[in-house]
C-alpha atoms as a PDB file:
ATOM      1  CA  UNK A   1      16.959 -28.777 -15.337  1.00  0.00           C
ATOM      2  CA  UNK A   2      16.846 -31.288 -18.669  1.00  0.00           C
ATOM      3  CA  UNK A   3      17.669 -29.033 -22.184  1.00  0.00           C
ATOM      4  CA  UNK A   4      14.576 -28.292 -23.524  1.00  0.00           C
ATOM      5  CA  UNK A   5      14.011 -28.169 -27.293  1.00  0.00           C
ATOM      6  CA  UNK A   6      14.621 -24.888 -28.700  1.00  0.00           C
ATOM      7  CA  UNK A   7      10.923 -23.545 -29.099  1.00  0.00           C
ATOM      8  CA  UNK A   8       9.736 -24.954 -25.888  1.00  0.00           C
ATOM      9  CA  UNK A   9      13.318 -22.992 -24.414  1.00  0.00           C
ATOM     10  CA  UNK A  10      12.500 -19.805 -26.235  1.00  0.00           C
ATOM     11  CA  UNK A  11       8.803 -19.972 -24.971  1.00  0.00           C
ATOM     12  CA  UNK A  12      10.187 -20.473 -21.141  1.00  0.00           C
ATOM     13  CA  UNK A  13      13.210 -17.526 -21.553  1.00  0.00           C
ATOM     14  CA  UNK A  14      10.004 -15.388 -22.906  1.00  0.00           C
ATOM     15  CA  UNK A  15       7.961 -16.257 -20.112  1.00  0.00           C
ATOM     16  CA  UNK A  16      10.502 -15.754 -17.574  1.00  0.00           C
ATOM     17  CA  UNK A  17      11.492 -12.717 -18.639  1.00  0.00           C
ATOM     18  CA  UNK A  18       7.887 -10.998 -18.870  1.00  0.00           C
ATOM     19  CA  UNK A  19       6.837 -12.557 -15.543  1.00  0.00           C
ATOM     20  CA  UNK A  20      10.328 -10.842 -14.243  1.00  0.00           C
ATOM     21  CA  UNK A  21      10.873  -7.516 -16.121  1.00  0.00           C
ATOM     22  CA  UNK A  22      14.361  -8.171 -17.017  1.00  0.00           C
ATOM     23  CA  UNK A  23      16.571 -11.028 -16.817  1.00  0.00           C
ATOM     24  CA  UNK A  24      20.212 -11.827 -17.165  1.00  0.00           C
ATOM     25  CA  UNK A  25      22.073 -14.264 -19.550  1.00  0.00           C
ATOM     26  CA  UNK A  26      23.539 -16.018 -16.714  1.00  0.00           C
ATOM     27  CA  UNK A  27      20.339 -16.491 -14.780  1.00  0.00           C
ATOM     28  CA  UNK A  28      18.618 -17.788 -18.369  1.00  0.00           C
ATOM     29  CA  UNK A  29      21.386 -20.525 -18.729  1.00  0.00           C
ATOM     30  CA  UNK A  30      20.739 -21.557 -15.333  1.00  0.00           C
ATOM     31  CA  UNK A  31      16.594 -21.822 -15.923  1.00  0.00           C
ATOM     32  CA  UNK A  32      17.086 -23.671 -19.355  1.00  0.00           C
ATOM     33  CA  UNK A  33      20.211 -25.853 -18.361  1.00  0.00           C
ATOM     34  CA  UNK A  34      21.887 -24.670 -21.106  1.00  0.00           C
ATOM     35  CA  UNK A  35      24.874 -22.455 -22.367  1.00  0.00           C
ATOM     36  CA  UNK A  36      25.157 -18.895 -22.592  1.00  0.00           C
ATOM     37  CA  UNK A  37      26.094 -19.019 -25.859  1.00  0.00           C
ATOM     38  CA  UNK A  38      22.715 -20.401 -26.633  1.00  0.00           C
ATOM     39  CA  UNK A  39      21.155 -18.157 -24.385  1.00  0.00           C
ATOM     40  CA  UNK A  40      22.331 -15.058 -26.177  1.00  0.00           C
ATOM     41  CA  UNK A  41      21.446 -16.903 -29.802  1.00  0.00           C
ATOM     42  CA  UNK A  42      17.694 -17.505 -28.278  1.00  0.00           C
ATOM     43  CA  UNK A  43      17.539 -13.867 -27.253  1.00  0.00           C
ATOM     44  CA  UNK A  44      18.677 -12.953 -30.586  1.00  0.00           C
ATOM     45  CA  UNK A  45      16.144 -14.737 -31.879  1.00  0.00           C
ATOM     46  CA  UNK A  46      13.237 -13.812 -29.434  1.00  0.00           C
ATOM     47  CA  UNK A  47      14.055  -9.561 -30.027  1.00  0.00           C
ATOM     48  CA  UNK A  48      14.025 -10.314 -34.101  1.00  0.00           C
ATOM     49  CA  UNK A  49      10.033 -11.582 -33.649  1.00  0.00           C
ATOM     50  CA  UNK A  50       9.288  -8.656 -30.994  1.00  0.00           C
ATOM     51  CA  UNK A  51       9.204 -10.674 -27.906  1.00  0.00           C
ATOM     52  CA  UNK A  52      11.654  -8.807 -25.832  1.00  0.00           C
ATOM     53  CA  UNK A  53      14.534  -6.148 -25.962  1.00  0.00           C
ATOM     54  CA  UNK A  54      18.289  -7.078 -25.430  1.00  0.00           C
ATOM     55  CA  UNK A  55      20.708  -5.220 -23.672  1.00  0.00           C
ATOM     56  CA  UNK A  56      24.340  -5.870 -22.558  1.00  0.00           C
ATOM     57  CA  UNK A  57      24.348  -9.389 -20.491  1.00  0.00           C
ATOM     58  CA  UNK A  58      20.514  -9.905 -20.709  1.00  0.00           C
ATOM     59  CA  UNK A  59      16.994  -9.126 -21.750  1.00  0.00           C
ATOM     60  CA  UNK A  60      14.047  -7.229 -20.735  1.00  0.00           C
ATOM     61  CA  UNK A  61      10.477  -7.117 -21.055  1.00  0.00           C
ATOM     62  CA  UNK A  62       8.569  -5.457 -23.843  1.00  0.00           C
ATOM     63  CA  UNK A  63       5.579  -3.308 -22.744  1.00  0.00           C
ATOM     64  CA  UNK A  64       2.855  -5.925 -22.886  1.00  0.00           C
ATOM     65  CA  UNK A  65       0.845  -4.331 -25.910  1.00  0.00           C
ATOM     66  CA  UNK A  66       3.558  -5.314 -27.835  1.00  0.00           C
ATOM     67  CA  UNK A  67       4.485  -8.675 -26.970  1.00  0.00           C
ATOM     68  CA  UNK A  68       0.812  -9.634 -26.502  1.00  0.00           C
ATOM     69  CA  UNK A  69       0.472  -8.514 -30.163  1.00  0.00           C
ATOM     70  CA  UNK A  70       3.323 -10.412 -31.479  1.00  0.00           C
ATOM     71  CA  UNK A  71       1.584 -13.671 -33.673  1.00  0.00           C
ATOM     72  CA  UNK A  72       5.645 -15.381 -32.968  1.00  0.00           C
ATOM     73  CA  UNK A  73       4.593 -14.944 -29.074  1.00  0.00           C
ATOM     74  CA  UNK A  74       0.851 -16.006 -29.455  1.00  0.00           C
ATOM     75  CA  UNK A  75       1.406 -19.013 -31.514  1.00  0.00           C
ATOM     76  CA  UNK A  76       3.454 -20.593 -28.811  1.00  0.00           C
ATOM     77  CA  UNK A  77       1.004 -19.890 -26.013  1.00  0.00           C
ATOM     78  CA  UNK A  78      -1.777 -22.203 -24.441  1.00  0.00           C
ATOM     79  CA  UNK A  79      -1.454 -24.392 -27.680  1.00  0.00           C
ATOM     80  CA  UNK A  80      -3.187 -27.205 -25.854  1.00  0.00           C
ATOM     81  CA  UNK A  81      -6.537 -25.121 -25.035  1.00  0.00           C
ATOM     82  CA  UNK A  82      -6.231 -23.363 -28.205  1.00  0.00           C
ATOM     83  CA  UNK A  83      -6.847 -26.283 -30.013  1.00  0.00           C
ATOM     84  CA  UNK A  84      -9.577 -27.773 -27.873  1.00  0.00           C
ATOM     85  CA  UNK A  85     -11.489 -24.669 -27.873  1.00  0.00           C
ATOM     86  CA  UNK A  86     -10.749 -25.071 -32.169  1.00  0.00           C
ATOM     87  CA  UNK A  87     -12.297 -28.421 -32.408  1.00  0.00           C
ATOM     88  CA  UNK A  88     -15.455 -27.677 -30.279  1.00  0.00           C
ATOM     89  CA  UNK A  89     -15.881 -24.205 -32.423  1.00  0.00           C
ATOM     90  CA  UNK A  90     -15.873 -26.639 -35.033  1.00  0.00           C
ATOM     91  CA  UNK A  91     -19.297 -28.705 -34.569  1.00  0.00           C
ATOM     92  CA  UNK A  92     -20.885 -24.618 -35.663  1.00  0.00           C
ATOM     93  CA  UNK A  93     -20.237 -25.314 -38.800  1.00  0.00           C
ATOM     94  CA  UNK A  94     -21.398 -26.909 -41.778  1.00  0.00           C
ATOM     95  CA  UNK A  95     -20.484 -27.872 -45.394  1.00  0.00           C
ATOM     96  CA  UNK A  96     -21.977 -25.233 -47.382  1.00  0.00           C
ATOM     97  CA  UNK A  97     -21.507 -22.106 -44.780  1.00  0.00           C
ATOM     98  CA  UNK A  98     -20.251 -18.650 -45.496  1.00  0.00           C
ATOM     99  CA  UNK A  99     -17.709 -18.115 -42.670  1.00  0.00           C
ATOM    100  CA  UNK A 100     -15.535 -15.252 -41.757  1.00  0.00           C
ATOM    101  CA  UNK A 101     -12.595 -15.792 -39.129  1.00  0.00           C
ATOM    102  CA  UNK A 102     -10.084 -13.133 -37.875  1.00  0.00           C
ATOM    103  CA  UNK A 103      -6.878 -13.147 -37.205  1.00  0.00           C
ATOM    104  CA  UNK A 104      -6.321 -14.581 -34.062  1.00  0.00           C
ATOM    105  CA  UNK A 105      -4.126 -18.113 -33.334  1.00  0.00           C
ATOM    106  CA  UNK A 106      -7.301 -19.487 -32.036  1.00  0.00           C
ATOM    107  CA  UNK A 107      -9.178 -19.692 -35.245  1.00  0.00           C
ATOM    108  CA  UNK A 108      -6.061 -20.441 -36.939  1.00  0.00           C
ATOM    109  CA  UNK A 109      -6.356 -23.627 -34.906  1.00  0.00           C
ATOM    110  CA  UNK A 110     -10.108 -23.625 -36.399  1.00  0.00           C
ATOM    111  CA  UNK A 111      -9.245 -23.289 -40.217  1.00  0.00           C
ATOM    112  CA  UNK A 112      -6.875 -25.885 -39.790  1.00  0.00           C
ATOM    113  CA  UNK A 113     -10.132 -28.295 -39.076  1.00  0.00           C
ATOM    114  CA  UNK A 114     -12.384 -26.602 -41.142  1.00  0.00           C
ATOM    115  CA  UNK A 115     -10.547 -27.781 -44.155  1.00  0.00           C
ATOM    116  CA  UNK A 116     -11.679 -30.811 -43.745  1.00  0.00           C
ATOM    117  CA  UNK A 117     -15.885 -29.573 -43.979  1.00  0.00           C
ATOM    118  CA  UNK A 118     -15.760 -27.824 -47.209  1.00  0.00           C
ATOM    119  CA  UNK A 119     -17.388 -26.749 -49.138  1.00  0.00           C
ATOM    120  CA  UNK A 120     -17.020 -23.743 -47.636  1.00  0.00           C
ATOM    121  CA  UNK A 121     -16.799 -20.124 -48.480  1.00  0.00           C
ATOM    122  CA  UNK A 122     -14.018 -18.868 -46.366  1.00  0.00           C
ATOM    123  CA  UNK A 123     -13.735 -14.992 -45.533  1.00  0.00           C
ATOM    124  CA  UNK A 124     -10.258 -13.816 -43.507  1.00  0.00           C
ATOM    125  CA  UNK A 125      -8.190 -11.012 -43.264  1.00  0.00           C
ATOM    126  CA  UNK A 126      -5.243 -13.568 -41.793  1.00  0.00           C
ATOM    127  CA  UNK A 127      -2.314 -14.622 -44.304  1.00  0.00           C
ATOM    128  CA  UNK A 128      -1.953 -17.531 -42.546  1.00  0.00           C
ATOM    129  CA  UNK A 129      -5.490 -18.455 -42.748  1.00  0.00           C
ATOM    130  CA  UNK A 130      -5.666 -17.758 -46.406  1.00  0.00           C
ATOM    131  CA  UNK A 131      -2.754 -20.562 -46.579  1.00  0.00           C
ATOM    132  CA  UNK A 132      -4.910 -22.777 -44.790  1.00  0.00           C
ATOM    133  CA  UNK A 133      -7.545 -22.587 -47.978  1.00  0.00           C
ATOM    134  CA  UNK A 134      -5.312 -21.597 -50.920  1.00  0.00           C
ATOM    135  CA  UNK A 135      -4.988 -24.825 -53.029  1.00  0.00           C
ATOM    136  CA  UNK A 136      -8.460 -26.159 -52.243  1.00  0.00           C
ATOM    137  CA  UNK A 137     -10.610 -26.384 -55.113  1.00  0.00           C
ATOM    138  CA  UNK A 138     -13.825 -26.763 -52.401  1.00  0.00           C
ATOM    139  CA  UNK A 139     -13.282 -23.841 -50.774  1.00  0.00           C
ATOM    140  CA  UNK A 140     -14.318 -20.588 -52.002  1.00  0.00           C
ATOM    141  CA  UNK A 141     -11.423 -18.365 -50.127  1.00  0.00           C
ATOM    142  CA  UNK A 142     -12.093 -14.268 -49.868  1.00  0.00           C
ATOM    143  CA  UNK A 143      -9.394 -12.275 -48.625  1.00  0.00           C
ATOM    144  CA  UNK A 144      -9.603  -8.874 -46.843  1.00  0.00           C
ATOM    145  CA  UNK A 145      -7.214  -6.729 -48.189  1.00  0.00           C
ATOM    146  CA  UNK A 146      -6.238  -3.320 -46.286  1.00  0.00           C
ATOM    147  CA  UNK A 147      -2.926  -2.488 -44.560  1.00  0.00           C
ATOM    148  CA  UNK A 148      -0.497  -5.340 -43.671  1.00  0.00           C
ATOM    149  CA  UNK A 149       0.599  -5.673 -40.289  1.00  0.00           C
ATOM    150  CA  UNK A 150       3.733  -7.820 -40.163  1.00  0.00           C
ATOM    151  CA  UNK A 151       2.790  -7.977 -36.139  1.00  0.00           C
ATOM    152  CA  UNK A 152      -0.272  -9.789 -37.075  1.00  0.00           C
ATOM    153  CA  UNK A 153       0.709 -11.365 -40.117  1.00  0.00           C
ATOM    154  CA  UNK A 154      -2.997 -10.150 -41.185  1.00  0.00           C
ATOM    155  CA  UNK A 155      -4.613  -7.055 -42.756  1.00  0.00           C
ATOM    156  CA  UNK A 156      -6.127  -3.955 -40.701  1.00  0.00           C
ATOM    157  CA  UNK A 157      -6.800  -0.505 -41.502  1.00  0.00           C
ATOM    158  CA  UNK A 158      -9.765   1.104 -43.325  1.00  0.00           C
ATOM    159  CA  UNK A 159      -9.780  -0.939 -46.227  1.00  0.00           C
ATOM    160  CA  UNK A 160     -10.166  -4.146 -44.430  1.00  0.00           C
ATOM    161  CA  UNK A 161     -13.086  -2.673 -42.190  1.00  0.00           C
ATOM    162  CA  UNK A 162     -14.995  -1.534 -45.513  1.00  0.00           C
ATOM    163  CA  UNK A 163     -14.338  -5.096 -47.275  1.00  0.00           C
ATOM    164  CA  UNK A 164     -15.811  -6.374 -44.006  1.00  0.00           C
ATOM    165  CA  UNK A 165     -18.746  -4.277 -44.361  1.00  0.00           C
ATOM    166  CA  UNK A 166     -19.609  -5.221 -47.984  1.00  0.00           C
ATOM    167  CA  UNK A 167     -20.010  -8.674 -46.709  1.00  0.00           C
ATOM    168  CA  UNK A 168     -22.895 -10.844 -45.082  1.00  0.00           C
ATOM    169  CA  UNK A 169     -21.558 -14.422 -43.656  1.00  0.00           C
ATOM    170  CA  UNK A 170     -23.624 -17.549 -41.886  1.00  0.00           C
ATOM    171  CA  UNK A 171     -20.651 -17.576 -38.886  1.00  0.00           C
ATOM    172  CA  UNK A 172     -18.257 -15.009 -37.465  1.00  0.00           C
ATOM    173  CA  UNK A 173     -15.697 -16.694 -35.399  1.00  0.00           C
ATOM    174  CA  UNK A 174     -13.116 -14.464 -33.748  1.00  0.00           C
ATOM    175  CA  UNK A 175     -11.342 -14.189 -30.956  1.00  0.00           C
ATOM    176  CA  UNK A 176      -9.782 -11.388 -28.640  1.00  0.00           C
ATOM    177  CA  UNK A 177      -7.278 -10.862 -25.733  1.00  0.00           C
ATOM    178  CA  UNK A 178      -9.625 -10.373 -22.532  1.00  0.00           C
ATOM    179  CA  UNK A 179     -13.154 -10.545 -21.483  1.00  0.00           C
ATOM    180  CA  UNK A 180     -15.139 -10.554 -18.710  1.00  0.00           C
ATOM    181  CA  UNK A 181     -18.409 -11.246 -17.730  1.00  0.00           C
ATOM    182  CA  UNK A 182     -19.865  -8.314 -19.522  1.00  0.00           C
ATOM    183  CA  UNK A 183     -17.482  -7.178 -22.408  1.00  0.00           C
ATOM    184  CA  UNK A 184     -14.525  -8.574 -24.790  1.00  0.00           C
ATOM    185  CA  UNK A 185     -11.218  -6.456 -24.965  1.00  0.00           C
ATOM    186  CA  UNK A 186      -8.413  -5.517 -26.971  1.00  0.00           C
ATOM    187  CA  UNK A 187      -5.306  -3.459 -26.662  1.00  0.00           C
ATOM    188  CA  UNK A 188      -4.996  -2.120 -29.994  1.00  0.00           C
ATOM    189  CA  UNK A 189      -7.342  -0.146 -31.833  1.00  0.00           C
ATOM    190  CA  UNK A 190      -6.791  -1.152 -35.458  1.00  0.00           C
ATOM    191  CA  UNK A 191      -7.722  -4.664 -34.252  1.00  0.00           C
ATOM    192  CA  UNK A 192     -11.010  -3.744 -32.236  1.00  0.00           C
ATOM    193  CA  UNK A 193     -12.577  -2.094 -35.267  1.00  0.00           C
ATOM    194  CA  UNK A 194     -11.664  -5.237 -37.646  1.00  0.00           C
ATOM    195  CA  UNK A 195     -13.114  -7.077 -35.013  1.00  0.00           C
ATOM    196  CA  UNK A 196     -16.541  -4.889 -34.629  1.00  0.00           C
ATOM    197  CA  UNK A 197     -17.241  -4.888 -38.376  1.00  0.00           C
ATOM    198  CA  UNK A 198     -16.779  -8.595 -38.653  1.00  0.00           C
ATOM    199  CA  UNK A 199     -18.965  -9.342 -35.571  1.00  0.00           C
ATOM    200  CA  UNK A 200     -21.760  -6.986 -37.164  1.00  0.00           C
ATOM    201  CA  UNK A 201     -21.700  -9.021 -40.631  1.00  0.00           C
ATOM    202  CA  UNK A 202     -22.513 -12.206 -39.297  1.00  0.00           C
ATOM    203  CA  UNK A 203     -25.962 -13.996 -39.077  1.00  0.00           C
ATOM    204  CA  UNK A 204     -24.006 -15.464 -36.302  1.00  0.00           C
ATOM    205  CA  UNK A 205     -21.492 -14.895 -34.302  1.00  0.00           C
ATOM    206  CA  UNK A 206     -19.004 -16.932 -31.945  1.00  0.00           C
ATOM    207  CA  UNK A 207     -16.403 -16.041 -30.193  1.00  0.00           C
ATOM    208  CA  UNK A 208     -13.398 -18.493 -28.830  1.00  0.00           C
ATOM    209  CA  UNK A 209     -11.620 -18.028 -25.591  1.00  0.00           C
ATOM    210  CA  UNK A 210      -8.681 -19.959 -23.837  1.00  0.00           C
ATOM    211  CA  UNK A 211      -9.402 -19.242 -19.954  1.00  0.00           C
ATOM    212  CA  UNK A 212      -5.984 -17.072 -19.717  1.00  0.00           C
ATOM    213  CA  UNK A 213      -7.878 -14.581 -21.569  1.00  0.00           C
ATOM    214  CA  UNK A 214     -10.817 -14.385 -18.965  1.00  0.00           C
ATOM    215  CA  UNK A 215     -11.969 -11.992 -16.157  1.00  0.00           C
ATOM    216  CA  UNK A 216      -9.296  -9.754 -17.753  1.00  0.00           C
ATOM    217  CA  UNK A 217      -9.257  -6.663 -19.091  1.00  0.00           C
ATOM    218  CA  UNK A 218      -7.888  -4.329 -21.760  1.00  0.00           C
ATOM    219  CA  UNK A 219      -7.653  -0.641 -23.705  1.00  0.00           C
ATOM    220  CA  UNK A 220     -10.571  -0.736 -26.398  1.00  0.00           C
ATOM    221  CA  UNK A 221     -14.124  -2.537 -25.798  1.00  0.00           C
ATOM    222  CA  UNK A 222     -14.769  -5.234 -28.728  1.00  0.00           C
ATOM    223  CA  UNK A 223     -18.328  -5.301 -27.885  1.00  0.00           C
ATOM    224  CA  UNK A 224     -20.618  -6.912 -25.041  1.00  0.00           C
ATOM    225  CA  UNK A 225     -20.626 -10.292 -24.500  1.00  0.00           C
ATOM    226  CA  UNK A 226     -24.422 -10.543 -24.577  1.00  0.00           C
ATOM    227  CA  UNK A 227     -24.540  -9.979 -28.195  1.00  0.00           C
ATOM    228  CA  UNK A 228     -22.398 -12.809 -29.055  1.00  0.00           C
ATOM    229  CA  UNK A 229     -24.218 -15.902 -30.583  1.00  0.00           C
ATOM    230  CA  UNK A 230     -21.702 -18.652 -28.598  1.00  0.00           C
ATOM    231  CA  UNK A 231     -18.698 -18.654 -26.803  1.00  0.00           C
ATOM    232  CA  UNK A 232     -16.263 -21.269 -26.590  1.00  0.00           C
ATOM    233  CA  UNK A 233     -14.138 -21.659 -23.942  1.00  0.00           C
ATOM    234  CA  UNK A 234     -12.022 -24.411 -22.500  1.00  0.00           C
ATOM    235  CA  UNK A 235     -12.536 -26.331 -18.973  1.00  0.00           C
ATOM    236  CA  UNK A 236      -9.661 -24.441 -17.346  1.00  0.00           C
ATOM    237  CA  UNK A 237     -11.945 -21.337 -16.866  1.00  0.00           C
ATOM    238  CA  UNK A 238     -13.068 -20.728 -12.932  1.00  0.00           C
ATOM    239  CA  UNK A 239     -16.851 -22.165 -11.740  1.00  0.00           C
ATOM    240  CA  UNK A 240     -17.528 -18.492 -10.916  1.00  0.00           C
ATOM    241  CA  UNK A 241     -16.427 -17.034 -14.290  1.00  0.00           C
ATOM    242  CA  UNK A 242     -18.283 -19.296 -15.870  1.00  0.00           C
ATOM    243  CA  UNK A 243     -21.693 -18.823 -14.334  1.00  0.00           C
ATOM    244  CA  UNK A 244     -21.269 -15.364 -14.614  1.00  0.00           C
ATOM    245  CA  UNK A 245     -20.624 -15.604 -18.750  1.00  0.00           C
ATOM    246  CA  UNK A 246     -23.964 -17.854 -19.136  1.00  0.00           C
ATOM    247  CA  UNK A 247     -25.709 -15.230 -17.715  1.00  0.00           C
ATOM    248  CA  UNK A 248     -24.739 -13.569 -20.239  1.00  0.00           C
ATOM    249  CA  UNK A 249     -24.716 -16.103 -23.952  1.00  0.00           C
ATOM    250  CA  UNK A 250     -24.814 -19.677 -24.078  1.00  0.00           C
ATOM    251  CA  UNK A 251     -21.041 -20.812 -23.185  1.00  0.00           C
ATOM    252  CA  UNK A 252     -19.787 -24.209 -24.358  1.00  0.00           C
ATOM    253  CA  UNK A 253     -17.017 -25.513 -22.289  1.00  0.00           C
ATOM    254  CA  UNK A 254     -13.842 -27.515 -24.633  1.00  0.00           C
ATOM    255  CA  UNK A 255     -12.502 -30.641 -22.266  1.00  0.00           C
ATOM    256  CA  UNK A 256      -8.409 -30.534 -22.678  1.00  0.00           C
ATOM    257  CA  UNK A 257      -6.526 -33.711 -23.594  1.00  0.00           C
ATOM    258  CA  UNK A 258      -3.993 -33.710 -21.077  1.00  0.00           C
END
């Protein structure tokens, strides 16, 4: 196997090793074509941002709550249908709008375009969304405080959900970690009841999807899927799934540049 570069190596050793349970150092070199020596730094690495637990000679899997969780281990996932999904979410909005977007590396994708259609009033418990905003003079940027989660890179907790509620946006965009054809999902609780409040203090609401996330499910119920405005989703996600989810909300489907 060719060396990858480091991320896309990281993002394979990851992979492997959650698909797998555990792995060793020597069967990681062999997968990535590279040393051990560089297999133990990446592992290093990968346990510092939460992906996965060392022990002596190799790695093993995290319970999945907590790598799923992990923004490091998100951002590097299903970038290419992250980003289409992103760009379609983008034709709901308009110069002028009130919009509130959560946390999630989906709408991250989205902010990144949305800077590019202000004016805008921007609402976001994300840090990395509020970066996004923070030296345009067109947007008008709100940010949900409550209790940081270094997981999320993003606020949570009580005082986010009551910031939320003081607030009445034209668009909610969020997004979530499984759905299926008659309810969204999340694992953590903190994160569902962020996610309720914002859903509840939008005129609209969307919700984006890469098609890993579908026909899955998880702990806490977000909400039904029938109360959502739109969903975005890309073309990955099955015929069936998808006729089954516009029973449901009007779906718009993202093509993938591949």
């Amino acid at each position: 196997m060719t060396k990858n570069s480091g991320d896309q190596r990281r993002r394979l050793i990851a992979d492997h090793v959650v698909q797998h349970g555990t792995a060793t150092g020597a069967d990681l070199a062999r997968l990535t074509g590279v040393s051990l020596m560089t297999v133990h730094r990446d592992l290093d690495d990968l346990e510092r941002r939460g992906v996965l637990r060392r022990f002596r000679g190799g790695a093993s899997a995290l319970p999945s709550t907590v790598f799923e969780s992990s923004l490091d281990y998100r951002l590097g996932v299903n970038t290419a249908e992250k980003e289409a999904v992103a760009r379609a979410a983008a034709a709901l909005v308009e110069p002028g709008m009130s919009v509130m977007l959560d946390d999630s590396t989906t709408v991250l994708a989205l902010a990144r375009i949305l800077a590019g259609l202000a004016p805008l009033t921007v609402v976001t418990n994300a840090r990395r969304v509020v970066d996004v905003f923070a030296e345009r003079d067109d947007v008008r940027l709100i940010a949900l405080g409550g209790e940081y989660s270094r997981t999320h890179d993003s606020y949570l907790g009580v005082p986010c959900v009551e910031a939320v509620e003081a607030l009445s946006v034209d668009l909610v965009v969020v997004s979530t970690s499984a759905l299926d054809a008659r309810l969204a999902y999340h694992q953590e609780q903190d994160v569902v009841l962020v996610k309720r409040a914002m859903l509840r203090s939008g005129a609209r609401t969307a919700m984006l999807m890469d098609h890993t996330k579908l026909a899955r499910t998880a702990l806490h119920r977000v909400g039904p899927v029938g109360d959502l405005d739109e969903l975005v989703v890309d073309d990955g996600v099955a015929p069936d799934v998808l006729a089954r989810l516009r029973e449901s909300t009007s779906v718009t489907v993202a093509p993938v540049a591949r």
